[in-house]
PDB file of N, CA and C in Angstrom:
ATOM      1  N   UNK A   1     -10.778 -63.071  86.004  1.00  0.00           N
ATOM      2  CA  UNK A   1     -10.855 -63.114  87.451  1.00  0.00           C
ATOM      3  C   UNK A   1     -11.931 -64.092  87.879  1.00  0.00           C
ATOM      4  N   UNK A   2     -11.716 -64.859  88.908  1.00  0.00           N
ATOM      5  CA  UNK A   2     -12.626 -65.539  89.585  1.00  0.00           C
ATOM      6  C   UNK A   2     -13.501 -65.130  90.402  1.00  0.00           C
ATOM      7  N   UNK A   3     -14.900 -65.837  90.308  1.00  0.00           N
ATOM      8  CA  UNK A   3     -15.535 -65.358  91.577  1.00  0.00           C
ATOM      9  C   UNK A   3     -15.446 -65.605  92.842  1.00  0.00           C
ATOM     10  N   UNK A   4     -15.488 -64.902  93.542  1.00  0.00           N
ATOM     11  CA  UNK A   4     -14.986 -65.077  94.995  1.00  0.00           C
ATOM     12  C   UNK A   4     -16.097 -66.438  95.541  1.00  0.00           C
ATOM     13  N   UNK A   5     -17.051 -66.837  94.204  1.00  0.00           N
ATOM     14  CA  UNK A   5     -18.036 -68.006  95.183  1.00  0.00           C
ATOM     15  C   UNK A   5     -17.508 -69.266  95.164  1.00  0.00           C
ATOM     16  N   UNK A   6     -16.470 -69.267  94.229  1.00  0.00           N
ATOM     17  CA  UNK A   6     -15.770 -70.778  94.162  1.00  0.00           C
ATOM     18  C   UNK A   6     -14.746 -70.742  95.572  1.00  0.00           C
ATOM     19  N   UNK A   7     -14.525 -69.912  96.223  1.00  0.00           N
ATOM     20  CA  UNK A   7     -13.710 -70.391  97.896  1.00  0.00           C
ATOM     21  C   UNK A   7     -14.983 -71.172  99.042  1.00  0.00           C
ATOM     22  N   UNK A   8     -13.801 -72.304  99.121  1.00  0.00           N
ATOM     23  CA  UNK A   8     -14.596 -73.152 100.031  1.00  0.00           C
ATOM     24  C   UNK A   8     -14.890 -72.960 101.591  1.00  0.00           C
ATOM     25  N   UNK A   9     -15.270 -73.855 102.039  1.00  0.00           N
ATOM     26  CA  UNK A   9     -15.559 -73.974 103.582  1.00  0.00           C
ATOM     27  C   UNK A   9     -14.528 -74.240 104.307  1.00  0.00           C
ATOM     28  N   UNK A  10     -13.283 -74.906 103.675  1.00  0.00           N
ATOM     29  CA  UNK A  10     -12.031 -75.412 104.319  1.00  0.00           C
ATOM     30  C   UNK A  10     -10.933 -73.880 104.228  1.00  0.00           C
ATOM     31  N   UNK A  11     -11.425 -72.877 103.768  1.00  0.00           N
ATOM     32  CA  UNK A  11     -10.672 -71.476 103.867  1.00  0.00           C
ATOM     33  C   UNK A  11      -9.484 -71.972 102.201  1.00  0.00           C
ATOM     34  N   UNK A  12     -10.020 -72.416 101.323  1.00  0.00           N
ATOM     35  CA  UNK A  12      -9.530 -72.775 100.005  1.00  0.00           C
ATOM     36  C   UNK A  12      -9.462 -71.389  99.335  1.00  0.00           C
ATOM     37  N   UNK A  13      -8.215 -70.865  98.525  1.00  0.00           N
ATOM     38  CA  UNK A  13      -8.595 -69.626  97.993  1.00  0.00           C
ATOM     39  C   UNK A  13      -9.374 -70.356  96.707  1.00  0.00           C
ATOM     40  N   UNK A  14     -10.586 -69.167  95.695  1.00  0.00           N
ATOM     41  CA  UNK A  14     -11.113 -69.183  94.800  1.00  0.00           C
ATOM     42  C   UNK A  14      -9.837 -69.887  93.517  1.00  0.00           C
ATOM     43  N   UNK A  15      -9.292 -69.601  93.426  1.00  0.00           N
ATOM     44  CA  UNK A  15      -8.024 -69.980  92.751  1.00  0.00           C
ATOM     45  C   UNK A  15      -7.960 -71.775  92.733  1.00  0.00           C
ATOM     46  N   UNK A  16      -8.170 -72.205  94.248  1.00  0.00           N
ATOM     47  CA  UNK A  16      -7.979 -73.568  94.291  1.00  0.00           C
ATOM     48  C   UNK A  16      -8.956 -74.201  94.385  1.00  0.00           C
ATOM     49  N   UNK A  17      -9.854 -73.482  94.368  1.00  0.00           N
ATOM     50  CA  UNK A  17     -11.020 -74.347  94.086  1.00  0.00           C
ATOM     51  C   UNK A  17     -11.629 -74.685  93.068  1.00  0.00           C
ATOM     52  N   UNK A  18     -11.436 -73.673  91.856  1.00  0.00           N
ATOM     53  CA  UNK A  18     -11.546 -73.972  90.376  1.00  0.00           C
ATOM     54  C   UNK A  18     -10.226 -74.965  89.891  1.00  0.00           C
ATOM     55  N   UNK A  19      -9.394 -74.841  90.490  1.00  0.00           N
ATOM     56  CA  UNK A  19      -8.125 -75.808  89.650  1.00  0.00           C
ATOM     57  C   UNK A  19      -8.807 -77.245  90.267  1.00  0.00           C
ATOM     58  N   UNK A  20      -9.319 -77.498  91.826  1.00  0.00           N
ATOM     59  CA  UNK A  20      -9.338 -78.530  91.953  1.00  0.00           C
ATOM     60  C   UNK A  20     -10.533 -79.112  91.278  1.00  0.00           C
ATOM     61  N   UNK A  21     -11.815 -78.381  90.990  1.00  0.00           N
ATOM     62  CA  UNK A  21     -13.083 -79.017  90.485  1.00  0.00           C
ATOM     63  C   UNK A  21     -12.766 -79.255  88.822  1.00  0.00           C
ATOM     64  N   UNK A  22     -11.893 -78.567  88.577  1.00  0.00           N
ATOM     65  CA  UNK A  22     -11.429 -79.095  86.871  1.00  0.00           C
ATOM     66  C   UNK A  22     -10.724 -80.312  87.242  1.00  0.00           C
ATOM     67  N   UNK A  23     -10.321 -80.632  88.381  1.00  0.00           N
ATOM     68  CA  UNK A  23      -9.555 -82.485  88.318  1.00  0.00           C
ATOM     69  C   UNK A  23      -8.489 -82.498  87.473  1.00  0.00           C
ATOM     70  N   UNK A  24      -7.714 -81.310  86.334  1.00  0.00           N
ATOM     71  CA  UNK A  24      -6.674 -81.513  86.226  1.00  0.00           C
ATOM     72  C   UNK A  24      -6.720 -81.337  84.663  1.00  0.00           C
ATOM     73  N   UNK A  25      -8.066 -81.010  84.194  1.00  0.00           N
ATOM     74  CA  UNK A  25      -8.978 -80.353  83.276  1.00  0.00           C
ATOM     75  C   UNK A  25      -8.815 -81.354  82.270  1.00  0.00           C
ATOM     76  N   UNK A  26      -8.855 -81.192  80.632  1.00  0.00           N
ATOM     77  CA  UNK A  26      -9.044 -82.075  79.373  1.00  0.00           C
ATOM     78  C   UNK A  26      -7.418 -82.488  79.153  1.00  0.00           C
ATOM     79  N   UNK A  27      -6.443 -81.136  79.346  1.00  0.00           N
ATOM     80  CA  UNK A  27      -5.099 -81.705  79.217  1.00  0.00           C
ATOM     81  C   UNK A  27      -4.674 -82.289  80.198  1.00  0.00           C
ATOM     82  N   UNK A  28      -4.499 -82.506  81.430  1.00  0.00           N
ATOM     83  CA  UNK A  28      -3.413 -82.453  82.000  1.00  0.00           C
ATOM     84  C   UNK A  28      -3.351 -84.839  81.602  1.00  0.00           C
ATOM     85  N   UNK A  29      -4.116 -85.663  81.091  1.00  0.00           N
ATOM     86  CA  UNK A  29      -4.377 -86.564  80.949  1.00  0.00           C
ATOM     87  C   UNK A  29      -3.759 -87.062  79.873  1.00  0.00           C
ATOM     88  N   UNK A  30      -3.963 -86.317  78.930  1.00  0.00           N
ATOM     89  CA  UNK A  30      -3.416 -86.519  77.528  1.00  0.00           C
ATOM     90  C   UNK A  30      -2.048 -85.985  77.470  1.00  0.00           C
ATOM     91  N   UNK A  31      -1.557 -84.908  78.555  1.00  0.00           N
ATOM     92  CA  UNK A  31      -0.149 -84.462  78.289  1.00  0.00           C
ATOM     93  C   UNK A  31       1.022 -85.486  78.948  1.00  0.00           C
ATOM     94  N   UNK A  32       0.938 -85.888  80.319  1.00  0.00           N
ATOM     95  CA  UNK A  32       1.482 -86.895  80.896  1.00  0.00           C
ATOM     96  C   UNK A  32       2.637 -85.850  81.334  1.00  0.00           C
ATOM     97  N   UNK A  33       3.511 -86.321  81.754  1.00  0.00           N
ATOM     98  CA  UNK A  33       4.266 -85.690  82.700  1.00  0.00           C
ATOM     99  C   UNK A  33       5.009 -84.601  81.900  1.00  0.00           C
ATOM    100  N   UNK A  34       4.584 -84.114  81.011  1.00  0.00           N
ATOM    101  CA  UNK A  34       4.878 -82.682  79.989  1.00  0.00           C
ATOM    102  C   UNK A  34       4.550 -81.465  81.027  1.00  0.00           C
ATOM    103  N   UNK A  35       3.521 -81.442  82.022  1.00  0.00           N
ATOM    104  CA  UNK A  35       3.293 -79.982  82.351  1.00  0.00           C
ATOM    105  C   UNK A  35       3.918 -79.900  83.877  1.00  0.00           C
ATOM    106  N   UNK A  36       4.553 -79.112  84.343  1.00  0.00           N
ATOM    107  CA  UNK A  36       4.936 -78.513  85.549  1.00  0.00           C
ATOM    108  C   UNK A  36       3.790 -78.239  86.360  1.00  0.00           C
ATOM    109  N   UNK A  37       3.996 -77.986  87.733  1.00  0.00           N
ATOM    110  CA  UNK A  37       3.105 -77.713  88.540  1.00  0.00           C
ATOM    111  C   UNK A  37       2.321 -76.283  87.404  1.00  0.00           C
ATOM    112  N   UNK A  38       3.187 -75.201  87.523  1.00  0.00           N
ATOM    113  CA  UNK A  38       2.963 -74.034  87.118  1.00  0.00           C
ATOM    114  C   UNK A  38       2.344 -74.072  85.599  1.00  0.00           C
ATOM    115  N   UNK A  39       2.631 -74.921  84.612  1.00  0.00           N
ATOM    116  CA  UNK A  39       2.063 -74.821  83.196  1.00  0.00           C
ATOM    117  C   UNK A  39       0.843 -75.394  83.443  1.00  0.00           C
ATOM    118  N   UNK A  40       0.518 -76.512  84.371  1.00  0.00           N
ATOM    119  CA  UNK A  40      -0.675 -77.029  84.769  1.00  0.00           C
ATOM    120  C   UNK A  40      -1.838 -75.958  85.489  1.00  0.00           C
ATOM    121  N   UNK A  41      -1.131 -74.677  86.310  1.00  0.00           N
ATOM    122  CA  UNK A  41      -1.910 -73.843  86.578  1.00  0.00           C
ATOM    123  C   UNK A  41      -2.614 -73.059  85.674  1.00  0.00           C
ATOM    124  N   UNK A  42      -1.315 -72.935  84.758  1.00  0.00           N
ATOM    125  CA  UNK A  42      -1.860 -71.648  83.382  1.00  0.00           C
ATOM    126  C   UNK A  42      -3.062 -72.318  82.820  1.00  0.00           C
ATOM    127  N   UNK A  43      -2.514 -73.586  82.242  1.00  0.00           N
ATOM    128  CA  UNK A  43      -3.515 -74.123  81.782  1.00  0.00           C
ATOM    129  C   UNK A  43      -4.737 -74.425  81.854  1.00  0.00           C
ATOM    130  N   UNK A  44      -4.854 -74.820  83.297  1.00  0.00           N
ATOM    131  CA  UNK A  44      -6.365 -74.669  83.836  1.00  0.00           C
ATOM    132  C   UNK A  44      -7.374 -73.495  84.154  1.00  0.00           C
ATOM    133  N   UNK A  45      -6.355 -72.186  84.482  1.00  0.00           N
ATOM    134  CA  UNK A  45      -6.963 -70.694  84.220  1.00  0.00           C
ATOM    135  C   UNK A  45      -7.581 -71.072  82.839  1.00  0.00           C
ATOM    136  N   UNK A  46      -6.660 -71.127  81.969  1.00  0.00           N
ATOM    137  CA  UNK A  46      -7.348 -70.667  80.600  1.00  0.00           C
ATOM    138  C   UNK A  46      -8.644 -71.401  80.004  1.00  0.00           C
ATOM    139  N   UNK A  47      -8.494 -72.872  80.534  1.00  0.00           N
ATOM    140  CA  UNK A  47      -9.602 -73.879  80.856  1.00  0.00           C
ATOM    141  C   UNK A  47     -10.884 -73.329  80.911  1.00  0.00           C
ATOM    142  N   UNK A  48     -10.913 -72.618  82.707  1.00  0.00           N
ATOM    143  CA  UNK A  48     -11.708 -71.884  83.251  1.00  0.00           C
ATOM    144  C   UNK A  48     -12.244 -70.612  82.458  1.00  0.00           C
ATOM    145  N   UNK A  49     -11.550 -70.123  82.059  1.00  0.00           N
ATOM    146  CA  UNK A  49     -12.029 -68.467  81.409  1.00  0.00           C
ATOM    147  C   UNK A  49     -12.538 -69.044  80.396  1.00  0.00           C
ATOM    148  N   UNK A  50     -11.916 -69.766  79.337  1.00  0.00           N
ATOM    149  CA  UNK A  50     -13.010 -70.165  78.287  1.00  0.00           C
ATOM    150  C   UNK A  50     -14.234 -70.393  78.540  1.00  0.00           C
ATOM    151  N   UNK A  51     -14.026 -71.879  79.358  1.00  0.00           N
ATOM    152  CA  UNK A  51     -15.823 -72.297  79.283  1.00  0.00           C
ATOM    153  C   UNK A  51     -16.555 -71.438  80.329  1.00  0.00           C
ATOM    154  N   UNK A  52     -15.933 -70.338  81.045  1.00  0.00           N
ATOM    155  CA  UNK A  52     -16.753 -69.405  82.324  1.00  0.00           C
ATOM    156  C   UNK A  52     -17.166 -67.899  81.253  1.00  0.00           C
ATOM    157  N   UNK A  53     -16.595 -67.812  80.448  1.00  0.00           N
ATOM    158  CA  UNK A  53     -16.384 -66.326  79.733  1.00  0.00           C
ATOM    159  C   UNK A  53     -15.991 -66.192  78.419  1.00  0.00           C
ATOM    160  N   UNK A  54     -15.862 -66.820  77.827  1.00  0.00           N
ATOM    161  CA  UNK A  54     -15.236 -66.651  76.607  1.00  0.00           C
ATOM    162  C   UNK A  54     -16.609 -66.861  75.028  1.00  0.00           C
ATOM    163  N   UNK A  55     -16.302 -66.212  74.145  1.00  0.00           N
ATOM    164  CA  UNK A  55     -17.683 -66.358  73.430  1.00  0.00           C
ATOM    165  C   UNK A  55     -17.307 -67.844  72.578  1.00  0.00           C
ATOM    166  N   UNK A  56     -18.226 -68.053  71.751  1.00  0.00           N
ATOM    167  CA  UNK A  56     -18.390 -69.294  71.021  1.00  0.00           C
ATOM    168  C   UNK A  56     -16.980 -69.079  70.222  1.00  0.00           C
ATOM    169  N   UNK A  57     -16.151 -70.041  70.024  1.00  0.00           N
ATOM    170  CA  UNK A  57     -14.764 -70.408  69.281  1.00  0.00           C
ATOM    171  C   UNK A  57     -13.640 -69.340  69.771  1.00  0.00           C
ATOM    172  N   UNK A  58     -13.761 -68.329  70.818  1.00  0.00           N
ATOM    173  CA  UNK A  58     -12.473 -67.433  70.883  1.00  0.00           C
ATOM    174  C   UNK A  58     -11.761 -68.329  71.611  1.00  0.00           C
ATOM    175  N   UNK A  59     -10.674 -68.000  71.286  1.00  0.00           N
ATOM    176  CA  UNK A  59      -9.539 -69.189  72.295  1.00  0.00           C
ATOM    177  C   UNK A  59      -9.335 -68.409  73.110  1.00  0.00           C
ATOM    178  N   UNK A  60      -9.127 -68.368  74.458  1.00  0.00           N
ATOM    179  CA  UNK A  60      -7.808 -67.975  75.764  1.00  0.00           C
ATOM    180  C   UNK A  60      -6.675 -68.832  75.439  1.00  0.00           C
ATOM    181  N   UNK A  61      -5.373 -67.934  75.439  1.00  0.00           N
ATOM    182  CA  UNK A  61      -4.398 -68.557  75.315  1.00  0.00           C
ATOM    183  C   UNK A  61      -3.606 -68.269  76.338  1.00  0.00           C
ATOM    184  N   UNK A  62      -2.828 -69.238  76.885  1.00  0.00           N
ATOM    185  CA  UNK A  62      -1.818 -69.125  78.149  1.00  0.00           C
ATOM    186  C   UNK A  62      -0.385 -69.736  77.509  1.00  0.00           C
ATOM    187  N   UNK A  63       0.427 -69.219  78.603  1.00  0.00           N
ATOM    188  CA  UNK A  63       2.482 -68.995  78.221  1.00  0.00           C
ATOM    189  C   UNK A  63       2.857 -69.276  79.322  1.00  0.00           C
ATOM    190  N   UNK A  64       3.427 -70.008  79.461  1.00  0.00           N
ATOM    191  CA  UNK A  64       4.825 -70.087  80.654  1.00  0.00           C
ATOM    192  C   UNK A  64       6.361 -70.144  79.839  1.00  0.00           C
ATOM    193  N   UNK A  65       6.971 -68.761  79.873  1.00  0.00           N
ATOM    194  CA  UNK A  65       8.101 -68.765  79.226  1.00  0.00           C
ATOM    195  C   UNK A  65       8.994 -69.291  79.336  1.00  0.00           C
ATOM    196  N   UNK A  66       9.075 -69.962  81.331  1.00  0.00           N
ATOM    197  CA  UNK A  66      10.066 -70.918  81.664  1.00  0.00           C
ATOM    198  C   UNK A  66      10.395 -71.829  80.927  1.00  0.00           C
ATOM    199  N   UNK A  67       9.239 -72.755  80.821  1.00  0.00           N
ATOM    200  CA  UNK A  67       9.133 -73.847  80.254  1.00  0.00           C
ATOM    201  C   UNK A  67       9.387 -74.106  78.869  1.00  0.00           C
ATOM    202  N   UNK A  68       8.516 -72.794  78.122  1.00  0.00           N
ATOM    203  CA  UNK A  68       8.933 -72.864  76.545  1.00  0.00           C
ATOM    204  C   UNK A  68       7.033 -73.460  76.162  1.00  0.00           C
ATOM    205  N   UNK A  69       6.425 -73.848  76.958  1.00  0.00           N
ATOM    206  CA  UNK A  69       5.259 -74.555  76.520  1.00  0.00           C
ATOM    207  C   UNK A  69       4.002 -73.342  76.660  1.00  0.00           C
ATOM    208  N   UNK A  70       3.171 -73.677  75.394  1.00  0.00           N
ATOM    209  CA  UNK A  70       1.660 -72.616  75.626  1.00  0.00           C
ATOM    210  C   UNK A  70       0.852 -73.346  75.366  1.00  0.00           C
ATOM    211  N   UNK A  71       0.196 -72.469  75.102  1.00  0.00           N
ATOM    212  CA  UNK A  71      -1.915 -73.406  74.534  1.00  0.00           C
ATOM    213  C   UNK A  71      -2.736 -72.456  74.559  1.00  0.00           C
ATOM    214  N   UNK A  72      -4.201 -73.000  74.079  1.00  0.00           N
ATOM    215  CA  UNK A  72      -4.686 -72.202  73.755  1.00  0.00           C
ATOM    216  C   UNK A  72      -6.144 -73.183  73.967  1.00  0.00           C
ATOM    217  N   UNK A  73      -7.375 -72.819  74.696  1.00  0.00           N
ATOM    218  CA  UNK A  73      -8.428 -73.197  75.012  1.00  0.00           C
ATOM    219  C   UNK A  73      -9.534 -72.480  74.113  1.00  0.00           C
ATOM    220  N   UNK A  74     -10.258 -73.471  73.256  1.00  0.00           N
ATOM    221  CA  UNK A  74     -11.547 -72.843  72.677  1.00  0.00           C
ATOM    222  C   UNK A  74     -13.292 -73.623  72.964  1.00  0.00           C
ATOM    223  N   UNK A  75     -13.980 -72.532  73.663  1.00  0.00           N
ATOM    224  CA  UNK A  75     -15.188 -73.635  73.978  1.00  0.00           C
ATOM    225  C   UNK A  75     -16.245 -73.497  73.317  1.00  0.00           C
ATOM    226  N   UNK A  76     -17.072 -74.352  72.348  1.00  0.00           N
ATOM    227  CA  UNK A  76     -18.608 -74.221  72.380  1.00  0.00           C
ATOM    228  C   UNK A  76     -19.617 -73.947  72.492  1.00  0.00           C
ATOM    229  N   UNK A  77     -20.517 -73.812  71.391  1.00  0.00           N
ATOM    230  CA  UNK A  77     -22.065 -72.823  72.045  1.00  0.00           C
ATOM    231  C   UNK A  77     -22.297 -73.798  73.376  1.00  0.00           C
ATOM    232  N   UNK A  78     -22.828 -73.258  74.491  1.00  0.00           N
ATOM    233  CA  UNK A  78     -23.744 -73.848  75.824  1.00  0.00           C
ATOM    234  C   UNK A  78     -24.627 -73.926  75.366  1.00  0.00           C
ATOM    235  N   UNK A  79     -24.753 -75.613  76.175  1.00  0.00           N
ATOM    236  CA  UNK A  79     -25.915 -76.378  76.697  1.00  0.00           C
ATOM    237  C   UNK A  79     -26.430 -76.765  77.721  1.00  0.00           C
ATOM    238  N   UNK A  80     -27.764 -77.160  77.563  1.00  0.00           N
ATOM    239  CA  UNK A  80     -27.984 -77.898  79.035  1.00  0.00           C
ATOM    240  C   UNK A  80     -28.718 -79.315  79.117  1.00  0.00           C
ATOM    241  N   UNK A  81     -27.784 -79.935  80.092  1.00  0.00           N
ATOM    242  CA  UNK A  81     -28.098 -80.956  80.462  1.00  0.00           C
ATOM    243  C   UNK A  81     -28.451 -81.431  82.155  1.00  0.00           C
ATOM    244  N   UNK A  82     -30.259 -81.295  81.655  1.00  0.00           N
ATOM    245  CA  UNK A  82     -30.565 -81.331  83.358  1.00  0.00           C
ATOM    246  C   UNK A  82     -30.728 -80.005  83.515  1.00  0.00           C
ATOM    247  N   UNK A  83     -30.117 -79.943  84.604  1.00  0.00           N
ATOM    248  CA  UNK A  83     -30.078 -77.996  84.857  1.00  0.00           C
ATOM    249  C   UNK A  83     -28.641 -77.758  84.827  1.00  0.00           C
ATOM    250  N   UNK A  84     -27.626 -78.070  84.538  1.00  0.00           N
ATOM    251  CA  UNK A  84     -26.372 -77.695  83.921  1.00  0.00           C
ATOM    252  C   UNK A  84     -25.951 -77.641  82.923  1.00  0.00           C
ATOM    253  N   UNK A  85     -25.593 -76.392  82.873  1.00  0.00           N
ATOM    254  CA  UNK A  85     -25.203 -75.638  81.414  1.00  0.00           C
ATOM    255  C   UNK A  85     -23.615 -76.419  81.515  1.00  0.00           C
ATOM    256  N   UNK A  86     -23.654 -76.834  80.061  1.00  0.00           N
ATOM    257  CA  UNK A  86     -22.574 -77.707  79.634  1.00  0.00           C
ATOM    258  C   UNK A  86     -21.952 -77.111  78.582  1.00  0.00           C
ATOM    259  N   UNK A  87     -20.106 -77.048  78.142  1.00  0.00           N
ATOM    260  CA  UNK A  87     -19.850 -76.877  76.818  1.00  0.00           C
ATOM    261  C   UNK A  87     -18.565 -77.557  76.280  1.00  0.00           C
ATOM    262  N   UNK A  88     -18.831 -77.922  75.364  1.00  0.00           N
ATOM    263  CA  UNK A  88     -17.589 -78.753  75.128  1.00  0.00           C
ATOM    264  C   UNK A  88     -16.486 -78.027  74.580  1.00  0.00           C
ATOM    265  N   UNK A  89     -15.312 -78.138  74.741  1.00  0.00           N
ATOM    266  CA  UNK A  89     -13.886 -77.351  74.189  1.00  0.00           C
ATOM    267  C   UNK A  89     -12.871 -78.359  74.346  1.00  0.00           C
ATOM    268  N   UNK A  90     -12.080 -77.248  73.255  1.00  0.00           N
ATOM    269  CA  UNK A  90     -11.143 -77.956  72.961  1.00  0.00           C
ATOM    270  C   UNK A  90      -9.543 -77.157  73.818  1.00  0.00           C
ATOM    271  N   UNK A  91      -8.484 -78.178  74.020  1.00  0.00           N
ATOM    272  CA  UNK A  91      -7.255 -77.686  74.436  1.00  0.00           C
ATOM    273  C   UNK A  91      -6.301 -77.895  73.753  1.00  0.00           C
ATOM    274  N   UNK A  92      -5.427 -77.030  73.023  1.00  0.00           N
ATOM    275  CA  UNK A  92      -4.015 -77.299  72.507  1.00  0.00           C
ATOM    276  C   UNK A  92      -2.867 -76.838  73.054  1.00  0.00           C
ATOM    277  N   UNK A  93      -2.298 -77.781  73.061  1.00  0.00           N
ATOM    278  CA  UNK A  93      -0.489 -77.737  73.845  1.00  0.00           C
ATOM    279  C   UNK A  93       0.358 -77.741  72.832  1.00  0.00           C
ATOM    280  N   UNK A  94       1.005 -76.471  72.798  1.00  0.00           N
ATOM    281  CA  UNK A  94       2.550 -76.592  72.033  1.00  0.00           C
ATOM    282  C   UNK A  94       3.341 -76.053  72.727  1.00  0.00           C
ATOM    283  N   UNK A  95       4.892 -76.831  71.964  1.00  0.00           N
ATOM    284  CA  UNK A  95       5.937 -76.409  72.770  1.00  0.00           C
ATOM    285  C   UNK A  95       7.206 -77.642  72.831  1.00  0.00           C
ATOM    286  N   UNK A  96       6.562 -78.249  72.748  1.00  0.00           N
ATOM    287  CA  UNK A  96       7.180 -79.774  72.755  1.00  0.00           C
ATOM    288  C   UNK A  96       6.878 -80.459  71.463  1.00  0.00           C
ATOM    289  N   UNK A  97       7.536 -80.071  70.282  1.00  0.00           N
ATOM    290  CA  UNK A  97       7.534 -80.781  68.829  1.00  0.00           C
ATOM    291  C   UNK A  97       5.925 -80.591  68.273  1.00  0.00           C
ATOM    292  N   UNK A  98       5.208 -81.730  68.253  1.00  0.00           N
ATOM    293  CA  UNK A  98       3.950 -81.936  67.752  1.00  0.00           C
ATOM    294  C   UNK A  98       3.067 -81.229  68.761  1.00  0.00           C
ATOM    295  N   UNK A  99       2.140 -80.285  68.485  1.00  0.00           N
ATOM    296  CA  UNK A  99       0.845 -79.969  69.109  1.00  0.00           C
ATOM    297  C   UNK A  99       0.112 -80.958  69.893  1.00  0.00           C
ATOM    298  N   UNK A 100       0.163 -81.058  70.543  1.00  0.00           N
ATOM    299  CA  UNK A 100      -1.241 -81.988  71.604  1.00  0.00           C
ATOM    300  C   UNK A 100      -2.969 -81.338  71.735  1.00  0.00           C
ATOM    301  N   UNK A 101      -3.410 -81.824  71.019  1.00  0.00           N
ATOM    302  CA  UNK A 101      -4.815 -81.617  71.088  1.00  0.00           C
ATOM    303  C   UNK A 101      -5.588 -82.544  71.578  1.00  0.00           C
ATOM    304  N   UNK A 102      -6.394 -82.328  72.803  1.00  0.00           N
ATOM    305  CA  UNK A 102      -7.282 -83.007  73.836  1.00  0.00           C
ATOM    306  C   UNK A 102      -8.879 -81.712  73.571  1.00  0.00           C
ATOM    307  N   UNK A 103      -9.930 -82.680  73.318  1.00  0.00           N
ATOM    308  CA  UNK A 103     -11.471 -82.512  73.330  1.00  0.00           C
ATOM    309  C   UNK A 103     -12.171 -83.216  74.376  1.00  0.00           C
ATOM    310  N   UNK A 104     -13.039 -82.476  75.145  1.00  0.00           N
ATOM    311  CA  UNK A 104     -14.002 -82.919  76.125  1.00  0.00           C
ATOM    312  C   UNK A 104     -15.232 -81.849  76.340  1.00  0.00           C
ATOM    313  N   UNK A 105     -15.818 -82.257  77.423  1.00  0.00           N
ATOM    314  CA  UNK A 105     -17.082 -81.418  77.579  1.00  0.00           C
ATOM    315  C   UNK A 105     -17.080 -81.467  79.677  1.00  0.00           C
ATOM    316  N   UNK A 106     -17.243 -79.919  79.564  1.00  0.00           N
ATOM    317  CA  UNK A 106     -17.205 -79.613  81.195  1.00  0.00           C
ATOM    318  C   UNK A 106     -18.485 -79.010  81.232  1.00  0.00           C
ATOM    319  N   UNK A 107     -18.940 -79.725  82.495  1.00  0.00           N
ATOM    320  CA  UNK A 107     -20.612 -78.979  83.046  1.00  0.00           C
ATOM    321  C   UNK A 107     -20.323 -78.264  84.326  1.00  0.00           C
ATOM    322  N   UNK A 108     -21.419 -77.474  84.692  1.00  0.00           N
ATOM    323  CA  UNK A 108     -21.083 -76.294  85.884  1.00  0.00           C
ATOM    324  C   UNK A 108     -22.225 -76.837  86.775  1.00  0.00           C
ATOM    325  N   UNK A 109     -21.375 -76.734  87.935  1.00  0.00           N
ATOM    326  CA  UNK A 109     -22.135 -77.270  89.103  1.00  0.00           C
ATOM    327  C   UNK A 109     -22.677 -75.789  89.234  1.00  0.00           C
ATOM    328  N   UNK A 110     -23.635 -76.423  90.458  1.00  0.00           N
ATOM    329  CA  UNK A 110     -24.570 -75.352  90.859  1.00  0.00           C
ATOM    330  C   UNK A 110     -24.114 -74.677  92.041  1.00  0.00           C
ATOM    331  N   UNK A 111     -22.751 -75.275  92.369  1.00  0.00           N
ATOM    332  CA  UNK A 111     -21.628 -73.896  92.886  1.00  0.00           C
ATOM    333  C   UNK A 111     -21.044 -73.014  92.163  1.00  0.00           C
ATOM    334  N   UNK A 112     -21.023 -73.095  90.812  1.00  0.00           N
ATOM    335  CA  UNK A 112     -20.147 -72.166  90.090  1.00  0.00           C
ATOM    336  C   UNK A 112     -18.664 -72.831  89.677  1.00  0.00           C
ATOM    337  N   UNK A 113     -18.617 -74.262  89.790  1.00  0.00           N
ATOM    338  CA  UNK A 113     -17.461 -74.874  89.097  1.00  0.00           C
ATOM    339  C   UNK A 113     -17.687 -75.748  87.948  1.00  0.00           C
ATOM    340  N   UNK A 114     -16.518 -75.651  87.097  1.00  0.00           N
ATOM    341  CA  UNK A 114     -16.793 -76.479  85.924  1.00  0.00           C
ATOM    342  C   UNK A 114     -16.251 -77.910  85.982  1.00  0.00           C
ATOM    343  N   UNK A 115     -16.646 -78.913  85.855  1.00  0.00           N
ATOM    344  CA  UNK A 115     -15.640 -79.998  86.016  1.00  0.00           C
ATOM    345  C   UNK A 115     -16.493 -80.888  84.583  1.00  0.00           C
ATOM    346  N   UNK A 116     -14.749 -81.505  83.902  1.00  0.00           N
ATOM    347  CA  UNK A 116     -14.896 -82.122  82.956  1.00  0.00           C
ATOM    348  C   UNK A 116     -15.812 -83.640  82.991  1.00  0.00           C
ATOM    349  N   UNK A 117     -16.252 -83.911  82.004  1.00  0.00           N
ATOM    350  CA  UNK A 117     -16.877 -85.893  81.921  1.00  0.00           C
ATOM    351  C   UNK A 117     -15.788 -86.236  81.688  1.00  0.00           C
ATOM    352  N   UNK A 118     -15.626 -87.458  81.996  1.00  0.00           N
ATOM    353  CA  UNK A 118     -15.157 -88.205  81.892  1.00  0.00           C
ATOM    354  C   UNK A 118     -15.904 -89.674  81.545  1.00  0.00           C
TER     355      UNK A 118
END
């Protein structure tokens, strides 16, 4: 569950405000027009719960049965850089033949969102 502090000033639910500060997170770049609106949602939940909640190497894994496509998000001991706690993880996509594996590192603003480097 999200915290209700990621809803914005524009009346954004918490929901859309973490999908939008992930920018579309580590996969949605490396997958290319593979994910649906909806597998792009799962995906970025699971994004979120990892690097917000999840302990060192447990994956969150997400399903959209429509589609046939899953994954599975695993993040990193935290760090900090500056005053943001940073962690790097990893994302895997299957479903479509070969696994897609995309690595990056997301830092947390001092609103409570994670958004990836680039």
């Amino acid at each position: 569950m999200l915290p209700a502090s990621l809803s914005s000033e524009r009346g954004q639910t918490a929901e859309n405000a973490f999908l939008t500060a992930l920018n579309g997170g580590i996969i949605a770049p490396v997958a290319g027009n593979t994910l649906s609106e909806r597998d792009l949602r799962k995906a970025l939940e699971a994004e979120y719960n990892a690097l917000e909640a999840a302990p060192v190497g447990q994956s969150v894994a997400w399903t959209n049965e429509r589609s046939g496509l899953s994954g599975e998000v695993a993040a990193a001991q935290a760090y900090q850089v500056g005053s943001q706690n940073c962690r790097q993880y990893t994302h895997t996509l299957r479903g479509n033949g070969q696994p897609i594996v995309a690595r990056g590192t997301a830092c947390r603003s001092a609103e409570g969102t994670w958004t990836p480097l680039t």
